[in-house]
N, C-alpha and C. Protein backbone atom coordinates (compact mmCIF):
# COMPACT_ATOMS: atom_id res chain seq x y z
N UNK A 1 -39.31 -8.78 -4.90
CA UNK A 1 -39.61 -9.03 -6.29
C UNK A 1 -40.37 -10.34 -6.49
N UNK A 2 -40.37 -11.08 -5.61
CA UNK A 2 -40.88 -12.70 -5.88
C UNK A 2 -42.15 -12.23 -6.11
N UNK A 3 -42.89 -11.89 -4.94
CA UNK A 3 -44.47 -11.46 -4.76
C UNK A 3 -44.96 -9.76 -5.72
N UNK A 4 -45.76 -9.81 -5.83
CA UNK A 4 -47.02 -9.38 -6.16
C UNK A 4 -47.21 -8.17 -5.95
N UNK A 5 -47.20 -6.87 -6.16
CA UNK A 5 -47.98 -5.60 -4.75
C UNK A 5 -49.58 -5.47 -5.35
N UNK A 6 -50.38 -4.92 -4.67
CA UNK A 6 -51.86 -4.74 -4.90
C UNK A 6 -51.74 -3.66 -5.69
N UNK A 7 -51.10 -2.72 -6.22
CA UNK A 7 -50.97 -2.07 -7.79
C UNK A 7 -50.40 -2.48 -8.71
N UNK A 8 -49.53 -3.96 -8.87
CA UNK A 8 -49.45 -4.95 -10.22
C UNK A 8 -51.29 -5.12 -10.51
N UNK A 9 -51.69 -5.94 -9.66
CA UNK A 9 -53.07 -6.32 -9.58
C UNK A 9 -53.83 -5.15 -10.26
N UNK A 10 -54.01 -4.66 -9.92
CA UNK A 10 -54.90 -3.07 -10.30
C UNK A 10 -54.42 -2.92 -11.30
N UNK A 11 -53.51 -2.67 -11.97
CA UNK A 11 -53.07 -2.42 -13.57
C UNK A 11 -53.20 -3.70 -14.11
N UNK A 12 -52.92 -4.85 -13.56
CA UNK A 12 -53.74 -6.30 -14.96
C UNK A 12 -55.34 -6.16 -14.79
N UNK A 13 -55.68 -5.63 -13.59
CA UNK A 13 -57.39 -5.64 -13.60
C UNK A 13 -57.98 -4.75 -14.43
N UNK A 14 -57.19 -3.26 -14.80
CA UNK A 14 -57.61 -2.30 -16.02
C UNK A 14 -57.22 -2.61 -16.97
N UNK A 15 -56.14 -3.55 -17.70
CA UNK A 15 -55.82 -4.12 -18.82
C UNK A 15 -56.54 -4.73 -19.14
N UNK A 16 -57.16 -5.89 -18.06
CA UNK A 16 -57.67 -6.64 -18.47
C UNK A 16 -59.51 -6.13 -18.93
N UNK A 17 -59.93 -5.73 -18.03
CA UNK A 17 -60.92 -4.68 -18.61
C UNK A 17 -60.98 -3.99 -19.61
N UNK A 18 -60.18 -3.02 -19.98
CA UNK A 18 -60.42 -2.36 -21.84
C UNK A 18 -59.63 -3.48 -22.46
N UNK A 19 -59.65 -4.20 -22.48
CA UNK A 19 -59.40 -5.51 -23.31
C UNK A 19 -60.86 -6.40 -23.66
N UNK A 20 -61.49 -6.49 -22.39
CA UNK A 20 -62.43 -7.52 -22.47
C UNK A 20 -63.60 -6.84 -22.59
N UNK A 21 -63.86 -5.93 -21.98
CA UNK A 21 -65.07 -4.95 -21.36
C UNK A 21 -65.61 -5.75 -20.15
N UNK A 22 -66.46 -4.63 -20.02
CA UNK A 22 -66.55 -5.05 -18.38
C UNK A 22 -67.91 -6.07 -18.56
N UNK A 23 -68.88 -6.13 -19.44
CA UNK A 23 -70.21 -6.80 -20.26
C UNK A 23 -69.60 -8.28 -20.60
N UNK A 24 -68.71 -8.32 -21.22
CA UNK A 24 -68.39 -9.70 -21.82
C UNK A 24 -67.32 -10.85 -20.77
N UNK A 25 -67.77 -10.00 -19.95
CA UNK A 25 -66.30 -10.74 -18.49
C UNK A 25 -67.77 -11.66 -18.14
N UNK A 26 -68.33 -11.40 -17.76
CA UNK A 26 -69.80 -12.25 -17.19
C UNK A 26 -70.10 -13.32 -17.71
N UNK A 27 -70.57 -12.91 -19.38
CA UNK A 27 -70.78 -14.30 -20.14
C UNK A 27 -69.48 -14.89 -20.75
N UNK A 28 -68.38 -14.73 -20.27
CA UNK A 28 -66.91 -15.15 -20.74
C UNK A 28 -67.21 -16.20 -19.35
N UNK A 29 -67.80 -15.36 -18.51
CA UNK A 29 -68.05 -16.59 -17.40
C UNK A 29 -68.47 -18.03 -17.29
N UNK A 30 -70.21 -17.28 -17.84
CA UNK A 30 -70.87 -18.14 -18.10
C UNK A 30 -70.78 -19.21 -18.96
N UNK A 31 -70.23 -19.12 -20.44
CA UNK A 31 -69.60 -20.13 -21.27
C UNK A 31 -69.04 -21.06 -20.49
N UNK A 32 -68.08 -20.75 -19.87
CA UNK A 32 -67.30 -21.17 -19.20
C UNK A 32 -67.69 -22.35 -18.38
N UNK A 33 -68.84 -21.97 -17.66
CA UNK A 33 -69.47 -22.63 -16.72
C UNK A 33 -70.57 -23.81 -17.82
N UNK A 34 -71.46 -23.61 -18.76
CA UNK A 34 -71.82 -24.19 -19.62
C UNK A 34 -70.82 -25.47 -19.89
N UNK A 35 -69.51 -24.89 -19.96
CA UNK A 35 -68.69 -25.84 -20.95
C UNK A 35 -67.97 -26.84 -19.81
N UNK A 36 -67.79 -26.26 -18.33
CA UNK A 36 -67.49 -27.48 -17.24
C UNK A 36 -68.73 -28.45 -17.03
N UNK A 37 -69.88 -28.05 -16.80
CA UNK A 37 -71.29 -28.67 -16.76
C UNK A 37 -71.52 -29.73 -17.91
N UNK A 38 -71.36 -29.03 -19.15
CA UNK A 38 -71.22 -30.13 -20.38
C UNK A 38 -70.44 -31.11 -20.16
N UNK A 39 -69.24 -31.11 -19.75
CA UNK A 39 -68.10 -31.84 -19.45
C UNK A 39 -68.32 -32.94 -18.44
N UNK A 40 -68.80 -32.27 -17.22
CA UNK A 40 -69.15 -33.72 -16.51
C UNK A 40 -70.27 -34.38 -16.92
N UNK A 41 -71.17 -33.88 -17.47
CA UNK A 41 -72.51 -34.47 -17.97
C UNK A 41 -71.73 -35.69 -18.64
N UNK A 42 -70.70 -35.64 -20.03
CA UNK A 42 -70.14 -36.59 -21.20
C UNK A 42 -69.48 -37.39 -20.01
N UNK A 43 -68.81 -37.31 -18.72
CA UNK A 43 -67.87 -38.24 -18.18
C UNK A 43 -69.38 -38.69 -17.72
N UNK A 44 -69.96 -38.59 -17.02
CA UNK A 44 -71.32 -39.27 -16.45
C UNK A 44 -71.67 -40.15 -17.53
N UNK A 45 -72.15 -39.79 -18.64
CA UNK A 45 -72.53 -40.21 -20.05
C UNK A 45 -71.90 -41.66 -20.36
N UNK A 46 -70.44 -41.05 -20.34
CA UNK A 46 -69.46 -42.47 -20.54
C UNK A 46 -69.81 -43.26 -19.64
N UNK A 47 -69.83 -43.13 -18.29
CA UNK A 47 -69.77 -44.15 -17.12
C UNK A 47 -71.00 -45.33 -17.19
N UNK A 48 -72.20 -44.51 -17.80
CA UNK A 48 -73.54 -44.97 -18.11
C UNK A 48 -73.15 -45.84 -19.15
N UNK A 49 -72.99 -46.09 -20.27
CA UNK A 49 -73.07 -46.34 -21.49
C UNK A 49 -73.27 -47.81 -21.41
N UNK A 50 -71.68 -48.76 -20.72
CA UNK A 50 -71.59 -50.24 -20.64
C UNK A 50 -72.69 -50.76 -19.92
N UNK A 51 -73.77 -49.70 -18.93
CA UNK A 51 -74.81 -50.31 -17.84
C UNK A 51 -76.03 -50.40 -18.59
N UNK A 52 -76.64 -49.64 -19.29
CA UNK A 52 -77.62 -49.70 -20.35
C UNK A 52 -78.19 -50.97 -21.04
N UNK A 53 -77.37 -51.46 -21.50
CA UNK A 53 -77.69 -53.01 -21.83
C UNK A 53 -78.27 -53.70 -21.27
N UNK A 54 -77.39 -53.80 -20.55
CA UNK A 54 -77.74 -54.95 -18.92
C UNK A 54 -78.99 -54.58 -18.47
N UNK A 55 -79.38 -53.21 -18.37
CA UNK A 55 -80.69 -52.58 -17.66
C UNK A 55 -81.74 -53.16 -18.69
N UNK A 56 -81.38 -52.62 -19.68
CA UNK A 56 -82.94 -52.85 -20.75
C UNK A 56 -83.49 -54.37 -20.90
N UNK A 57 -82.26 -55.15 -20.98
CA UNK A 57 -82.86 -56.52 -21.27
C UNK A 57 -83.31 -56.95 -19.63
N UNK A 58 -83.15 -56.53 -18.32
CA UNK A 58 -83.84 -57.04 -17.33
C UNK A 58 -84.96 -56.25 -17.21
N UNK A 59 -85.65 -55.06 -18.07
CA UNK A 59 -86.26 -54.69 -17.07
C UNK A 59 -87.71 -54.35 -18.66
N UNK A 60 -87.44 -55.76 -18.88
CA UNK A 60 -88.87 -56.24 -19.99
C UNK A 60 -89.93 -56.34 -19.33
N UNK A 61 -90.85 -55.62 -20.01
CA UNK A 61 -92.43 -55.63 -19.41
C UNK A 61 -92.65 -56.74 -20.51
N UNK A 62 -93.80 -57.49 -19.61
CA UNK A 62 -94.66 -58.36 -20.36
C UNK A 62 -95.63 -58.00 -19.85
N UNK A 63 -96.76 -58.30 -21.15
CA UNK A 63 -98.11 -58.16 -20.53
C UNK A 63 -98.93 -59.30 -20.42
N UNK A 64 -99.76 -59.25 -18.82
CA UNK A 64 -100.29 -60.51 -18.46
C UNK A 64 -102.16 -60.34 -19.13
N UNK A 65 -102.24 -62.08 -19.35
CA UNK A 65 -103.85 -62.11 -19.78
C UNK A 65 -104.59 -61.63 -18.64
N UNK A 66 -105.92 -60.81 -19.16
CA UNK A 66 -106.88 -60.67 -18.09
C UNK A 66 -107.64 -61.76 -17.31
N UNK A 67 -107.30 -61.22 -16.54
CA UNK A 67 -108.09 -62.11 -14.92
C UNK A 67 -109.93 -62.43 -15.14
N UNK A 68 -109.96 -64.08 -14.83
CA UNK A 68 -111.12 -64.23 -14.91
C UNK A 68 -112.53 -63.38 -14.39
N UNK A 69 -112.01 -62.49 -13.11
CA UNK A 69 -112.99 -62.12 -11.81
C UNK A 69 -113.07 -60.62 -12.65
N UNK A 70 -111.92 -59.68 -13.50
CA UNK A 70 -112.25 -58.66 -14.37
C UNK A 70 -113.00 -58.78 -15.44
N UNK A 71 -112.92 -59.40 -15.95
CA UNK A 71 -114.12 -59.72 -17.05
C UNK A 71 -115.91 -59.39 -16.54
N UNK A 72 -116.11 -60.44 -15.27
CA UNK A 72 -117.46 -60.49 -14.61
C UNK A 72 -117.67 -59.05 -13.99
N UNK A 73 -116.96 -58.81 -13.95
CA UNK A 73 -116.84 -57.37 -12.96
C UNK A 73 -117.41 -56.37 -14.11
N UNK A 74 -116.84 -56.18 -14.99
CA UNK A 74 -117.09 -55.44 -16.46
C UNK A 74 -118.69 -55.57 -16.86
N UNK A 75 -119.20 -57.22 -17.40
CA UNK A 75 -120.51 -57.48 -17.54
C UNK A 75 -121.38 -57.07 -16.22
N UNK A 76 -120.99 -57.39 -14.94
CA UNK A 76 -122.27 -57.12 -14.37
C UNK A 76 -121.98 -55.60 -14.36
N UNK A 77 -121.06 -54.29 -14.64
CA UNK A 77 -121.49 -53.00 -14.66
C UNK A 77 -122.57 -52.68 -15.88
N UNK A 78 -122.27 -53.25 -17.16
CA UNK A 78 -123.52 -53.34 -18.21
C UNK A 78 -124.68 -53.59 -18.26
């Protein structure tokens, strides 16, 4: 009685079938899978959040004046 026989199985597998249909077991899947994927994406998300800061303010572009030798370079193509 503890265990299982492979015709319990077979009668929750046809229950469970005209219950669900056999079409909506797939994308009952797929949701599924959407909604673990979403899930680690937001824990990733969180982990990111406090590092962002820190990143943006080191990684300031400035822009440098043009170089004397680009300028001449420019006129003598004219």
């Amino acid at each position: 009685m503890g265990s299982f026989s492979i015709w319990h199985w077979l009668v929750v597998l046809v229950i469970v079938l005209l219950l669900f249909g056999a079409g909506k077991i797939p994308k009952l899947m797929g949701d599924m899978a959407k909604g673990v994927t979403a899930f680690k994406k937001g824990l990733k998300d969180g982990d990111e959040e406090p590092a962002k800061p820190a990143t943006e303010t080191t990684a300031q572009v400035t822009e440098q004046p043009p170089v004397a030798g680009d300028a001449a370079k420019k006129e003598a193509k004219a």
